[in-house]
N, C-alpha and C. Protein backbone atom coordinates (compact mmCIF):
# COMPACT_ATOMS: atom_id res chain seq x y z
N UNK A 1 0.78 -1.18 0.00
CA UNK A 1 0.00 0.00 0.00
C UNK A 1 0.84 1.27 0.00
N UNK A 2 2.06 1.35 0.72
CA UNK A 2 2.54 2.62 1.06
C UNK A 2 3.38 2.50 -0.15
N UNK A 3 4.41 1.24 -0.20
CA UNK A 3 5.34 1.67 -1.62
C UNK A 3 4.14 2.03 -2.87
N UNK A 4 3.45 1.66 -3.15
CA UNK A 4 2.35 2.12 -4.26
C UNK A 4 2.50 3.52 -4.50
N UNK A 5 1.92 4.46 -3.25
CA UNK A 5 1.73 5.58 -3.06
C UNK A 5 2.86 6.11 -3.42
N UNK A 6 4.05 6.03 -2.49
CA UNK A 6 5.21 6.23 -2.42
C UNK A 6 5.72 5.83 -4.33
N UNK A 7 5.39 5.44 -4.83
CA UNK A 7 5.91 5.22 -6.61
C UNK A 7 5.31 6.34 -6.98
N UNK A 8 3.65 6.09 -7.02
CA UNK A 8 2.81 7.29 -7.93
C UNK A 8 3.43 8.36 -7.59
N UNK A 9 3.51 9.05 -6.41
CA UNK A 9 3.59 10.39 -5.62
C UNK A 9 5.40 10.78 -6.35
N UNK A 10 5.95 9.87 -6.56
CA UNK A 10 8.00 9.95 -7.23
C UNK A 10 7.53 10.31 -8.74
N UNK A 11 6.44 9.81 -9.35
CA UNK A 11 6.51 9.63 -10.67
C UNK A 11 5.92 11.24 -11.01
N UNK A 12 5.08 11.02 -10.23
CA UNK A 12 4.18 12.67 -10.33
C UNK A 12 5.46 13.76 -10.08
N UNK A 13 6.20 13.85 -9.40
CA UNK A 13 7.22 14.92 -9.21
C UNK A 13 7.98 14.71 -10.08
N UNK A 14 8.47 13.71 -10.43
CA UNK A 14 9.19 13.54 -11.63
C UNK A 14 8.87 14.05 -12.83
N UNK A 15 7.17 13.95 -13.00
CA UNK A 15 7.10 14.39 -14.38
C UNK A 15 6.88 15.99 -14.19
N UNK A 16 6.67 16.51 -12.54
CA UNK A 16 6.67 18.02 -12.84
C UNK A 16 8.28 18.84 -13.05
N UNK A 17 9.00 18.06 -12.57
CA UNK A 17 10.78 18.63 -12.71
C UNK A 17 10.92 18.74 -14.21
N UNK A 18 12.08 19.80 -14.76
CA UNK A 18 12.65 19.40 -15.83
C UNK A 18 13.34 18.35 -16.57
N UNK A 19 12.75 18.24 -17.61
CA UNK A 19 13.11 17.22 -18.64
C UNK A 19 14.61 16.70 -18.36
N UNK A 20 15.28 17.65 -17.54
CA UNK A 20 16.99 17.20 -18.34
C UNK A 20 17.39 17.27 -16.78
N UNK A 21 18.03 16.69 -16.82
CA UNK A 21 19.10 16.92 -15.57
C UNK A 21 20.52 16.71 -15.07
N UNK A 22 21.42 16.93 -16.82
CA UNK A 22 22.40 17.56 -16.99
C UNK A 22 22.24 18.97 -17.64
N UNK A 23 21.89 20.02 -17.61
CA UNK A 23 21.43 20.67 -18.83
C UNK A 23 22.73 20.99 -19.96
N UNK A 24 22.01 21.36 -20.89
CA UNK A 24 22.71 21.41 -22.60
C UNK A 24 23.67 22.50 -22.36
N UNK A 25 24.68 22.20 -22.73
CA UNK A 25 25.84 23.57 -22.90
C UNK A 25 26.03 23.88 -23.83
N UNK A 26 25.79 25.60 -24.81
CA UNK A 26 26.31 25.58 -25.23
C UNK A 26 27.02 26.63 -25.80
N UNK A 27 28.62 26.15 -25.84
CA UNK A 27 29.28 26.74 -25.93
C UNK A 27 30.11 27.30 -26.86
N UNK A 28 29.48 26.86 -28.08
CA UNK A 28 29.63 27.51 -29.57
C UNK A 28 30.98 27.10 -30.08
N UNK A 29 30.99 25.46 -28.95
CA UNK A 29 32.49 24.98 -29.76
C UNK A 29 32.22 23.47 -30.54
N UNK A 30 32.73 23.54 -31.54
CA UNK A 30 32.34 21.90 -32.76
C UNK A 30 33.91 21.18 -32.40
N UNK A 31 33.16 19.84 -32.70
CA UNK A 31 34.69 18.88 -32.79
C UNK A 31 34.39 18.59 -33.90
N UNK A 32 35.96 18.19 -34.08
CA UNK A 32 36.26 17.52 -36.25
C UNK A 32 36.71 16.57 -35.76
N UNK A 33 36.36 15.51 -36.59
CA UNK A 33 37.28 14.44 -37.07
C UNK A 33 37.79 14.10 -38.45
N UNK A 34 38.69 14.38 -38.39
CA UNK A 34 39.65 14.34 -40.17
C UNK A 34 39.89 12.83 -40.27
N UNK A 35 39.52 11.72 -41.15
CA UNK A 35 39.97 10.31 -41.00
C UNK A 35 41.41 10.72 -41.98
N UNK A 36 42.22 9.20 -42.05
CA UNK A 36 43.18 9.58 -42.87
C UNK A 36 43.64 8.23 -42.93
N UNK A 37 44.30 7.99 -44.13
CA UNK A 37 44.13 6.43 -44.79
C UNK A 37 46.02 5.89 -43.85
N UNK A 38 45.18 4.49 -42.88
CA UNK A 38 46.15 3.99 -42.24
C UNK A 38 48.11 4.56 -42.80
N UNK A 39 48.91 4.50 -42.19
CA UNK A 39 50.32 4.47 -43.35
C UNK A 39 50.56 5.95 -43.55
N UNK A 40 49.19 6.81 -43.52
CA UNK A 40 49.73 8.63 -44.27
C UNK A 40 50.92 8.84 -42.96
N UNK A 41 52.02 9.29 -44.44
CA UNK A 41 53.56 9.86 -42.96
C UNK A 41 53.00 10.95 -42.65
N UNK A 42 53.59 11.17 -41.63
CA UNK A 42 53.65 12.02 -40.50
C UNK A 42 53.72 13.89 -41.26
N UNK A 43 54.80 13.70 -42.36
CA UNK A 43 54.30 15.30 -43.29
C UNK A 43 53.31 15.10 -43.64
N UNK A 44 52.98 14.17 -44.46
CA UNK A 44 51.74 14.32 -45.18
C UNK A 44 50.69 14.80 -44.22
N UNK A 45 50.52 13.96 -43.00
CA UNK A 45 49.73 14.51 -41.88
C UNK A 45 49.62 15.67 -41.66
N UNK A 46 50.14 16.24 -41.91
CA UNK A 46 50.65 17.98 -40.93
C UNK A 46 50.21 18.85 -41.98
N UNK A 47 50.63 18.34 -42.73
CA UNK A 47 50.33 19.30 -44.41
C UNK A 47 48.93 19.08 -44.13
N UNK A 48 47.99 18.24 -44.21
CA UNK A 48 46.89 17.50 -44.61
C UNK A 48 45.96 18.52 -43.50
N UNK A 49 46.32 18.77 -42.65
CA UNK A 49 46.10 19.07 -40.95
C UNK A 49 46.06 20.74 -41.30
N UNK A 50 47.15 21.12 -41.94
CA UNK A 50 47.25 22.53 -42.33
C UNK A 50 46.24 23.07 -42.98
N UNK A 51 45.67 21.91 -44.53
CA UNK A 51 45.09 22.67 -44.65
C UNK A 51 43.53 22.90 -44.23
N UNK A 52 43.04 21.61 -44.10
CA UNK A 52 41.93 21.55 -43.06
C UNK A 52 41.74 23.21 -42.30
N UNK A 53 42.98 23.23 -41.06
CA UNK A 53 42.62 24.40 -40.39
C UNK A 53 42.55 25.68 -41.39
N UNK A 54 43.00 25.92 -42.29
CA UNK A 54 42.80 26.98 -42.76
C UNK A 54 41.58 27.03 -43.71
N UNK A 55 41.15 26.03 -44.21
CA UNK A 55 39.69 25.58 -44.50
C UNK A 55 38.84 26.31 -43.43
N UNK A 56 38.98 25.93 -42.39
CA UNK A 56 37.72 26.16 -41.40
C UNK A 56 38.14 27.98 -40.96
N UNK A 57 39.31 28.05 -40.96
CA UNK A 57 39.66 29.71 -40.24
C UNK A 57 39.35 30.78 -41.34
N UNK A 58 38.54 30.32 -42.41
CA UNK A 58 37.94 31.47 -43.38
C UNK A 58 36.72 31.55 -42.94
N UNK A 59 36.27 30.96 -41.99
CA UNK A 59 34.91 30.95 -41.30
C UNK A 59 34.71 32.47 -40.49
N UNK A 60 34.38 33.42 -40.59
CA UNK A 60 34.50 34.73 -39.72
C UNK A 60 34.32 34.29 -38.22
N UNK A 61 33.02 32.97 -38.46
CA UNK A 61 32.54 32.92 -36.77
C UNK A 61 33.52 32.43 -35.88
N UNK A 62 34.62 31.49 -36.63
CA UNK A 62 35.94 30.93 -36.04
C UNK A 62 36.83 31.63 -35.32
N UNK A 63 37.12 31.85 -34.11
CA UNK A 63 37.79 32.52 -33.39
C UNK A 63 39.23 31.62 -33.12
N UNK A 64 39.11 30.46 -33.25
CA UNK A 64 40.77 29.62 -32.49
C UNK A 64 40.28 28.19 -32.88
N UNK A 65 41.49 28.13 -33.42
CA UNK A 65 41.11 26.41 -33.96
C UNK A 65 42.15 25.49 -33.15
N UNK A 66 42.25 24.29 -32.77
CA UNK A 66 43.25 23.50 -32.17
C UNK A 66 43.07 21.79 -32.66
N UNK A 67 44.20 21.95 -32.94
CA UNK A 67 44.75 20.45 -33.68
C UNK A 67 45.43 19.21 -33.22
N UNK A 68 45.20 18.22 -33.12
CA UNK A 68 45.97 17.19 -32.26
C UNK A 68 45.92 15.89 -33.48
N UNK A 69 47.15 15.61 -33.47
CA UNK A 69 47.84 14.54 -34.45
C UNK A 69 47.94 13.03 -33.95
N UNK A 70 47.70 11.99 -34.09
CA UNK A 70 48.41 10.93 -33.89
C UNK A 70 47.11 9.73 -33.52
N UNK A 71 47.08 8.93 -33.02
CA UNK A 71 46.14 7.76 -32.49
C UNK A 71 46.04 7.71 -31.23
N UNK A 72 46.62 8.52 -30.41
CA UNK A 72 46.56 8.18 -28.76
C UNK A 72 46.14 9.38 -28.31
């Protein structure tokens, strides 16, 4: 009888709280992922990497771009 109550009465508050309860951030920052075919050396990488960022830094809304190389 009481856990009964005690469920309905959790579910009812539950559905009056907000939906979320991490809320959404946001912070007007995107992640990339560039794939790149197993074997590409390490220039080719960097070159490849170069021009990507300058791809995206003709973007006006782009304020700072940051790049990280490798598998780990």
């Amino acid at each position: 009888g009481a856990a009964v109550v005690l469920v309905v009465l959790s579910l009812f508050i539950a559905s009056r709280m907000g939906g979320e309860f991490i809320p959404s951030l946001d912070e007007g920052d995107i992640a990339m992922h560039a794939m790149r075919i197993p074997g590409t050396s390490l220039t080719q990488a960097i070159a490849m990497q170069d021009l990507v960022e300058q791809r995206v830094k003709q973007f006006p809304e782009v304020k700072a771009v940051f790049a990280k190389l490798g598998t780990a």
